[in-house]
N, C-alpha and C. Protein backbone atom coordinates (compact mmCIF):
# COMPACT_ATOMS: atom_id res chain seq x y z
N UNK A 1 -10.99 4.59 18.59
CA UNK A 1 -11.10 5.40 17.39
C UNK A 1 -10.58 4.60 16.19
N UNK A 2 -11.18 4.64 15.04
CA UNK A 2 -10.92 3.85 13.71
C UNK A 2 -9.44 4.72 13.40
N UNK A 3 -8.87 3.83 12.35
CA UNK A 3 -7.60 4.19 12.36
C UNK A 3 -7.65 5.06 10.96
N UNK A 4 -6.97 5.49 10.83
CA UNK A 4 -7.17 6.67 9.53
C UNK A 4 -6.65 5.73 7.81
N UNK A 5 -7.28 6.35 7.09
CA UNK A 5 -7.08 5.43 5.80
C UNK A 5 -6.65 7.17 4.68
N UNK A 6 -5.79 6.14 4.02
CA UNK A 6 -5.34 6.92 2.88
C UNK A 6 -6.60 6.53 1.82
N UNK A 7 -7.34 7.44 0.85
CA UNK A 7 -7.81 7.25 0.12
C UNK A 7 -8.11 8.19 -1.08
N UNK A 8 -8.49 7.88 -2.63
CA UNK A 8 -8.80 8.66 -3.48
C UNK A 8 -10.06 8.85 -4.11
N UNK A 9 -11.06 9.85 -3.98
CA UNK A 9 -12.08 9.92 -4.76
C UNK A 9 -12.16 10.25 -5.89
N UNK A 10 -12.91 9.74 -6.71
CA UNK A 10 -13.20 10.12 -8.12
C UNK A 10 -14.95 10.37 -8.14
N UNK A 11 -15.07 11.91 -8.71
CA UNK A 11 -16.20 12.23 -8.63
C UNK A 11 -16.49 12.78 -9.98
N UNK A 12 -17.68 12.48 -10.80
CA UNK A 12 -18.27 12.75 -12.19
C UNK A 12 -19.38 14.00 -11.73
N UNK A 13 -19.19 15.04 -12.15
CA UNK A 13 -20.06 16.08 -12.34
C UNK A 13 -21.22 16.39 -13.15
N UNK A 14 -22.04 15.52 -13.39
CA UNK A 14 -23.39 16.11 -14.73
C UNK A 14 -23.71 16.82 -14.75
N UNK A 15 -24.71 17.29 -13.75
CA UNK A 15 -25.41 18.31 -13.34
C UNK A 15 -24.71 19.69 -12.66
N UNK A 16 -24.39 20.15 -13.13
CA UNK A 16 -23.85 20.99 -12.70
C UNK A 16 -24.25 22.45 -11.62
N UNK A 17 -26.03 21.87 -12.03
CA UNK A 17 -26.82 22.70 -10.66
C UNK A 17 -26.42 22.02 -9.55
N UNK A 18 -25.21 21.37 -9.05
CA UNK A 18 -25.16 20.74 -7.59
C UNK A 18 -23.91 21.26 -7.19
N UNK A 19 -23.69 21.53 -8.18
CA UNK A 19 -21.80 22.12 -7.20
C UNK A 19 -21.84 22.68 -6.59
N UNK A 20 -22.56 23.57 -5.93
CA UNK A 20 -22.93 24.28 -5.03
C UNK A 20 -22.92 23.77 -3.98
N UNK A 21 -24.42 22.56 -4.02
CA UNK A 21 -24.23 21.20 -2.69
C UNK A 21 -23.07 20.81 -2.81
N UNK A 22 -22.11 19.94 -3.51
CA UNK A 22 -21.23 19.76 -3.65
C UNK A 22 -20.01 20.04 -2.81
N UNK A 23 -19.85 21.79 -3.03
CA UNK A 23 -18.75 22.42 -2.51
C UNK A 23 -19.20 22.29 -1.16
N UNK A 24 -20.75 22.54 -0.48
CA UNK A 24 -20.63 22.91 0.78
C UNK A 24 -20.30 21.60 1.50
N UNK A 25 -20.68 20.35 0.68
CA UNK A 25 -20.65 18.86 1.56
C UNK A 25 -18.54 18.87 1.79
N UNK A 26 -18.24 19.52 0.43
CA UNK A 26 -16.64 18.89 0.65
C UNK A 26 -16.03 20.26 1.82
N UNK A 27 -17.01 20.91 2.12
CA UNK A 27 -15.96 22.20 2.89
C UNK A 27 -16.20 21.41 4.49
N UNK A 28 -17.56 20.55 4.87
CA UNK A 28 -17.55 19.70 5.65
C UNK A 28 -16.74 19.11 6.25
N UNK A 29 -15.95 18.45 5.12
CA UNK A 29 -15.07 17.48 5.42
C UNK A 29 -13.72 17.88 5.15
N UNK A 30 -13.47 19.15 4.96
CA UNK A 30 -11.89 20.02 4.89
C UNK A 30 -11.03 19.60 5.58
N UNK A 31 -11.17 19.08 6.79
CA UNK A 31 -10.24 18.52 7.97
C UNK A 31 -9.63 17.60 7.39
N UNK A 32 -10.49 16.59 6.56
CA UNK A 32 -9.60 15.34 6.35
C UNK A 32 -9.53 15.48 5.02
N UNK A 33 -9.18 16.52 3.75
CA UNK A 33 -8.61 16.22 2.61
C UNK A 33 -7.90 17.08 2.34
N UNK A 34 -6.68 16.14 2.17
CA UNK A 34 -5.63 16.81 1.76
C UNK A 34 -5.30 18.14 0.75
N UNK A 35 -5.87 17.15 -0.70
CA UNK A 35 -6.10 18.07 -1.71
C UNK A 35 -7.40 17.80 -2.91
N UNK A 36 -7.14 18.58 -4.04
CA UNK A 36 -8.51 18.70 -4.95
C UNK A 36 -8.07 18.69 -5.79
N UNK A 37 -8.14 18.08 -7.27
CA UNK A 37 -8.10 18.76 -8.40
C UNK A 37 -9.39 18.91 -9.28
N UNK A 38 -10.09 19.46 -9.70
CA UNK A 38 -11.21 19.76 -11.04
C UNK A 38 -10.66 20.42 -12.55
N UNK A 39 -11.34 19.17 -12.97
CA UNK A 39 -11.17 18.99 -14.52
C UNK A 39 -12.48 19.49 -15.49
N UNK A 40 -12.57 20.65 -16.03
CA UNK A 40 -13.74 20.63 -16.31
C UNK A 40 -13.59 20.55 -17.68
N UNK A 41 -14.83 19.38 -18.19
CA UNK A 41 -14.49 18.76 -19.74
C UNK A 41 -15.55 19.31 -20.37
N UNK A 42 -15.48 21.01 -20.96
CA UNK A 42 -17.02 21.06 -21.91
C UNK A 42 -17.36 20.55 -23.14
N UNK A 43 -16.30 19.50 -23.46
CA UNK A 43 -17.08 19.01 -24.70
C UNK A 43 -18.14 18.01 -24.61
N UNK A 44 -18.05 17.58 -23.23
CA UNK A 44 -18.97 16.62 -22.84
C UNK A 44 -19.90 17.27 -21.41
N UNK A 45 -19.52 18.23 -21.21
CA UNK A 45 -20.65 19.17 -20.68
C UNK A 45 -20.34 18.54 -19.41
N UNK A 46 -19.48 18.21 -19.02
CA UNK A 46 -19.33 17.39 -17.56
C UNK A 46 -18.32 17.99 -16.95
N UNK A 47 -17.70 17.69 -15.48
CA UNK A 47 -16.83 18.15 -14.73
C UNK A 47 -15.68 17.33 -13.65
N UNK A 48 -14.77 16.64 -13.74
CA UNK A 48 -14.21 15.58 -13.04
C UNK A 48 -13.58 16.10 -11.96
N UNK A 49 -13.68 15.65 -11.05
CA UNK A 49 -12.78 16.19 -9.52
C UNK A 49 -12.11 14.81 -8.75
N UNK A 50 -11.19 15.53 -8.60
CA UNK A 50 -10.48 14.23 -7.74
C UNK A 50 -10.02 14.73 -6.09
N UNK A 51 -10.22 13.76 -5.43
CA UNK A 51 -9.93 14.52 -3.85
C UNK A 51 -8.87 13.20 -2.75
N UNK A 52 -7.94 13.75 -2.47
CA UNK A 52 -7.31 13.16 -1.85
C UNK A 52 -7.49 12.97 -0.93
N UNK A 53 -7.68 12.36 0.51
CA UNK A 53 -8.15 12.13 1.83
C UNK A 53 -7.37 11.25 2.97
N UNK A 54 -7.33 11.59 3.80
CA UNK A 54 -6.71 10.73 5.24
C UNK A 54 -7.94 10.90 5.81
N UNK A 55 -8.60 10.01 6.46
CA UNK A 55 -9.59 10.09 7.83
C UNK A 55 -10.22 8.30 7.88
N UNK A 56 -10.84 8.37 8.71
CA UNK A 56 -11.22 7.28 8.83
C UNK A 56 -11.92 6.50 8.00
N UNK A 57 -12.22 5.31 8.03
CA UNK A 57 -13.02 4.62 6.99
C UNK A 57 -14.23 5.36 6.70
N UNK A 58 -14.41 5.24 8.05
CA UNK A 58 -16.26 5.56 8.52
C UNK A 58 -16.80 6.83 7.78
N UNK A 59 -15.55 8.14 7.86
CA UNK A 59 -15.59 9.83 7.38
C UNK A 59 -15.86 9.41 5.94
N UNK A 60 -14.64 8.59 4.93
CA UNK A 60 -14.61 8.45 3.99
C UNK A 60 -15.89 7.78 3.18
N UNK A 61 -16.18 7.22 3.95
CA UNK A 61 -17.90 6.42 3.13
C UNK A 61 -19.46 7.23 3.47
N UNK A 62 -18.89 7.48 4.30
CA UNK A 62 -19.93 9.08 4.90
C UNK A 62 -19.59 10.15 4.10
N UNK A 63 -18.80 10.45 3.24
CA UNK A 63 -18.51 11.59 2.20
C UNK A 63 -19.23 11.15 0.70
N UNK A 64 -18.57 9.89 1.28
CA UNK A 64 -19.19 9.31 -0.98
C UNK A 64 -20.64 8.95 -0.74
N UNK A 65 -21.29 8.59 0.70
CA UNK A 65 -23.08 8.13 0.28
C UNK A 65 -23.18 9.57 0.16
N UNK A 66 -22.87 10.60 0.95
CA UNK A 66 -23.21 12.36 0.92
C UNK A 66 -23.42 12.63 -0.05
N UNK A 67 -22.11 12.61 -1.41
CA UNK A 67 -22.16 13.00 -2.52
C UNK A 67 -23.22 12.24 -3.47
N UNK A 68 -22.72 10.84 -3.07
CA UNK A 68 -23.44 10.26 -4.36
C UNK A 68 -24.71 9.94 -4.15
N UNK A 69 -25.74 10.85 -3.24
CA UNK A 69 -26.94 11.13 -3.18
C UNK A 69 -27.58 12.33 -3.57
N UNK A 70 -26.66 13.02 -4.56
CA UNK A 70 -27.18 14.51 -5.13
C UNK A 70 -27.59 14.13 -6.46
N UNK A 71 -28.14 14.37 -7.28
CA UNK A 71 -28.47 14.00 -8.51
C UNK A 71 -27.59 14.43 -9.48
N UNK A 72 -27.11 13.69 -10.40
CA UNK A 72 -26.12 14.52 -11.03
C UNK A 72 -24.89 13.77 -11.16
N UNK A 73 -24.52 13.31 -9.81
CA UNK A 73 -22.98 13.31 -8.81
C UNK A 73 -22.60 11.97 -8.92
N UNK A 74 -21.77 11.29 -9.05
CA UNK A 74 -21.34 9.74 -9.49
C UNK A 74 -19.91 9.90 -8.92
N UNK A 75 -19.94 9.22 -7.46
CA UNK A 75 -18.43 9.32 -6.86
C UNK A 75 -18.01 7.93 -6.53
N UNK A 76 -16.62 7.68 -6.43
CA UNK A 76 -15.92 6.30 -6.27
C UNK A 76 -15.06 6.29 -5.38
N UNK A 77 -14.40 5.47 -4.34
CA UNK A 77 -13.22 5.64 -3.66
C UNK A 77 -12.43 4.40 -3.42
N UNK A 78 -10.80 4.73 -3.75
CA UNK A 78 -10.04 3.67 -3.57
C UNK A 78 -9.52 4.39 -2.84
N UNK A 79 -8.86 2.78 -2.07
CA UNK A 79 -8.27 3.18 -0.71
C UNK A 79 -7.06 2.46 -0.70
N UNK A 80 -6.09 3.11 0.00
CA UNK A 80 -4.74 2.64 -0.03
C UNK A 80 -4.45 1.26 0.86
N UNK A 81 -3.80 0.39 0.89
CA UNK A 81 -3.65 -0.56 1.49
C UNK A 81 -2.77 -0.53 2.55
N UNK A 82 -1.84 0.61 3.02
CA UNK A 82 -1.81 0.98 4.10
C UNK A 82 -2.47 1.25 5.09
C-alpha cells in the first residue's frame, strides 16, 4: 500500500454550475480530507476552496484529474515533504 501524503489543494471556482459535481466528487473522497475552507469572491464572480488531505499519492491525483476535468474548475496540489 502507498504511503499516505500530507497535501493542499487549491481549487478556482468559475462556473459555478459545477459545484454541485464538485461537492459530490469531494464527498467521495471525505475519508481522506481533513478539512475545507470556501472563499467566495463576488466581485470577481468566482469562488476559492482550499482542502486539506492525508491519503495516498495515487487518491490525491485521482481527486485533482476528477476535479480539474469539470469545466469551470482549475485545481492545484502541493504536497508536504513529509
Amino acid at each position: 500500500m502507498e504511503e499516505s501524503r500530507i497535501a493542499m489543494l487549491a481549487i478556482v471556482v468559475e462556473d459555478t454550475n459545477q459545484v454541485s459535481s464538485l461537492n459530490e466528487i469531494l464527498h467521495e473522497y471525505s475519508q481522506y480530507i481533513i478539512g475545507r475552507m470556501g472563499l467566495p469572491y463576488s466581485k470577481r464572480n468566482i469562488s476559492l476552496i482550499s482542502i486539506a488531505m492525508d491519503a495516498p499519492g495515487d487518491v490525491i491525483s485521482a481527486l485533482c484529474g476528477r476535479l480539474g476535468n469539470l469545466s469551470g474548475i482549475t485545481v492545484k496540489a502541493a504536497y508536504s515533504r513529509l
